[in-house]
C-alpha atoms as a PDB file:
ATOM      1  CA  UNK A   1     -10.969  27.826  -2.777  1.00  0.00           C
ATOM      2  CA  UNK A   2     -10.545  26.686   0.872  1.00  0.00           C
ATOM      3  CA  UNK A   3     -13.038  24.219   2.337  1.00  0.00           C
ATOM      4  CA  UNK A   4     -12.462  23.164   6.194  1.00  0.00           C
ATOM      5  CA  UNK A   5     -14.295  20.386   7.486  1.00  0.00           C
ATOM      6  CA  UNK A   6     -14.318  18.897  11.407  1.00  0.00           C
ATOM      7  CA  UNK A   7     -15.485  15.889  12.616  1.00  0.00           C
ATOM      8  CA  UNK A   8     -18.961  15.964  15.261  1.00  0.00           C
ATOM      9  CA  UNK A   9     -17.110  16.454  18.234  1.00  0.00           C
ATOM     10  CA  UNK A  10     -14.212  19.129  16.930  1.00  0.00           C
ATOM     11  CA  UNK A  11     -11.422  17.377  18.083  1.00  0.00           C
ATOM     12  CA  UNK A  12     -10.855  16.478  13.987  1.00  0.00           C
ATOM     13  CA  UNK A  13     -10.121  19.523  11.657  1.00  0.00           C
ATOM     14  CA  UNK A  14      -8.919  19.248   8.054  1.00  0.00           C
ATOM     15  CA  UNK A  15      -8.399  22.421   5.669  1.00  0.00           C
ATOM     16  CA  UNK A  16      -8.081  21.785   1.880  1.00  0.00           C
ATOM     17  CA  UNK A  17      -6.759  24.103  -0.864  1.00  0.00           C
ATOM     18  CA  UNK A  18      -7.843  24.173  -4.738  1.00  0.00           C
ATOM     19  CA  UNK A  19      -9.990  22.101  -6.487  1.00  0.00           C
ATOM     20  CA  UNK A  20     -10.266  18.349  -6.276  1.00  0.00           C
ATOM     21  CA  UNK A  21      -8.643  15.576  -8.007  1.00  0.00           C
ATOM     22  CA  UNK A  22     -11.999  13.664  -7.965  1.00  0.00           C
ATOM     23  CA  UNK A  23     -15.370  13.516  -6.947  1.00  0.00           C
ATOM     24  CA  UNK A  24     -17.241  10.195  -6.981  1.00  0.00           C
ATOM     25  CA  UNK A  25     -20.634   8.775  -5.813  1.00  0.00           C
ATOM     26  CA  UNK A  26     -20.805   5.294  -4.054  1.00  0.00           C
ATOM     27  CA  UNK A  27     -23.300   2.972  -3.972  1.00  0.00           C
ATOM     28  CA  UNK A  28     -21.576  -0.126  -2.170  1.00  0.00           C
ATOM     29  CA  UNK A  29     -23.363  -1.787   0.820  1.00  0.00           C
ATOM     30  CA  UNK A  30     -20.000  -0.162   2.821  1.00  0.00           C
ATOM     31  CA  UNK A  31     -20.164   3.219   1.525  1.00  0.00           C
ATOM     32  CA  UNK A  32     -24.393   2.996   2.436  1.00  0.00           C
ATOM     33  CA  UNK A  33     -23.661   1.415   5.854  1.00  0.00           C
ATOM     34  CA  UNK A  34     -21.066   4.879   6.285  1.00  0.00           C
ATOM     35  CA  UNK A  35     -23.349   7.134   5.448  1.00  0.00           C
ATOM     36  CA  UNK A  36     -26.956   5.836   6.245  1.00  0.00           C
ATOM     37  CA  UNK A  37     -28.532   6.873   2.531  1.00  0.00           C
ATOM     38  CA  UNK A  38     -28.295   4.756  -0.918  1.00  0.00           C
ATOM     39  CA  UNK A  39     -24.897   6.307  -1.827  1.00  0.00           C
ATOM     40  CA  UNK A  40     -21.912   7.509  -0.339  1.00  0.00           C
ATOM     41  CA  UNK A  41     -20.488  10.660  -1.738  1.00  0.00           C
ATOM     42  CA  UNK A  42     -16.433  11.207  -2.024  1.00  0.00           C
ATOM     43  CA  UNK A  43     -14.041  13.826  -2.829  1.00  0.00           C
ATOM     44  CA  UNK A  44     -10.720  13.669  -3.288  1.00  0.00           C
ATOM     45  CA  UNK A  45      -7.628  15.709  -3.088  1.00  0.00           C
ATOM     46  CA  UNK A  46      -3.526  14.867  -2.871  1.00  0.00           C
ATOM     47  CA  UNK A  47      -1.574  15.182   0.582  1.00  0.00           C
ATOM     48  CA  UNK A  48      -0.419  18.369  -0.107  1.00  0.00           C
ATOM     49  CA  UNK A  49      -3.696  20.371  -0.929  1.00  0.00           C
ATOM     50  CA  UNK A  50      -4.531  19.257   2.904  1.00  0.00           C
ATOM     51  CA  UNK A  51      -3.500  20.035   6.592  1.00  0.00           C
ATOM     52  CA  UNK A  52      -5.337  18.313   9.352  1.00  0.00           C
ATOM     53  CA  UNK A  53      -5.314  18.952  13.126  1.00  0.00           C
ATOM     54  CA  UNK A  54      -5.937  16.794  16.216  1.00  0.00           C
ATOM     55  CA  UNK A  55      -6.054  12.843  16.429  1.00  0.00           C
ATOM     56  CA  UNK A  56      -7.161  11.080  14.047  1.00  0.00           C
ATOM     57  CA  UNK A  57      -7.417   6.974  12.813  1.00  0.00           C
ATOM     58  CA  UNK A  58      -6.861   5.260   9.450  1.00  0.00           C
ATOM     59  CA  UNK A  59      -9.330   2.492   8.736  1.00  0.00           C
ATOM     60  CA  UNK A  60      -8.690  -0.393   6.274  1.00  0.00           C
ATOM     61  CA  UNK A  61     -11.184  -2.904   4.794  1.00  0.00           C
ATOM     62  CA  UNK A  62     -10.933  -5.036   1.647  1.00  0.00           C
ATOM     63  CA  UNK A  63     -13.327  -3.957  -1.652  1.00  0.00           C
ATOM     64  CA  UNK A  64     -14.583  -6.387  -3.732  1.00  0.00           C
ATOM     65  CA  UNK A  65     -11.583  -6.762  -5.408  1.00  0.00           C
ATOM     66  CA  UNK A  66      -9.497  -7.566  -2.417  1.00  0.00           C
ATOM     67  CA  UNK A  67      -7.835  -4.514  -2.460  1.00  0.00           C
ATOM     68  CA  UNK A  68      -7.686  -2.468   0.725  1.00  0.00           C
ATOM     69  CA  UNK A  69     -10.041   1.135   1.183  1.00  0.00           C
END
């Protein structure tokens, strides 16, 4: 299965292929400040499975743990 997803203003397109790895539900103060709601939801697939197009931006902040998201 394909699933394409862009970002508000279209400059942002990712395409997956297959199934994913993982799909979890998040209920973290930073996954409810992302979203707006009480949870967060996440999928997950590996590098390969996806092509993206346009600019995009990796963002970094510590969990709980200390490890970086």
């Amino acid at each position: 299965m394909t699933r394409i997803a862009h970002c508000s203003c279209g400059s942002l397109r990712a395409e997956t292929a297959g199934e994913p790895i993982m799909v979890g539900v998040c209920h973290c103060i930073a996954c409810q400040r992302r979203t707006g709601a009480p949870f967060g939801v996440n999928v997950f697939f590996s590098r390969t499975q996806v092509q993206t197009e346009g600019d995009n931006k990796v963002f970094i902040r510590g969990n709980s743990q200390g490890r970086p998201v």
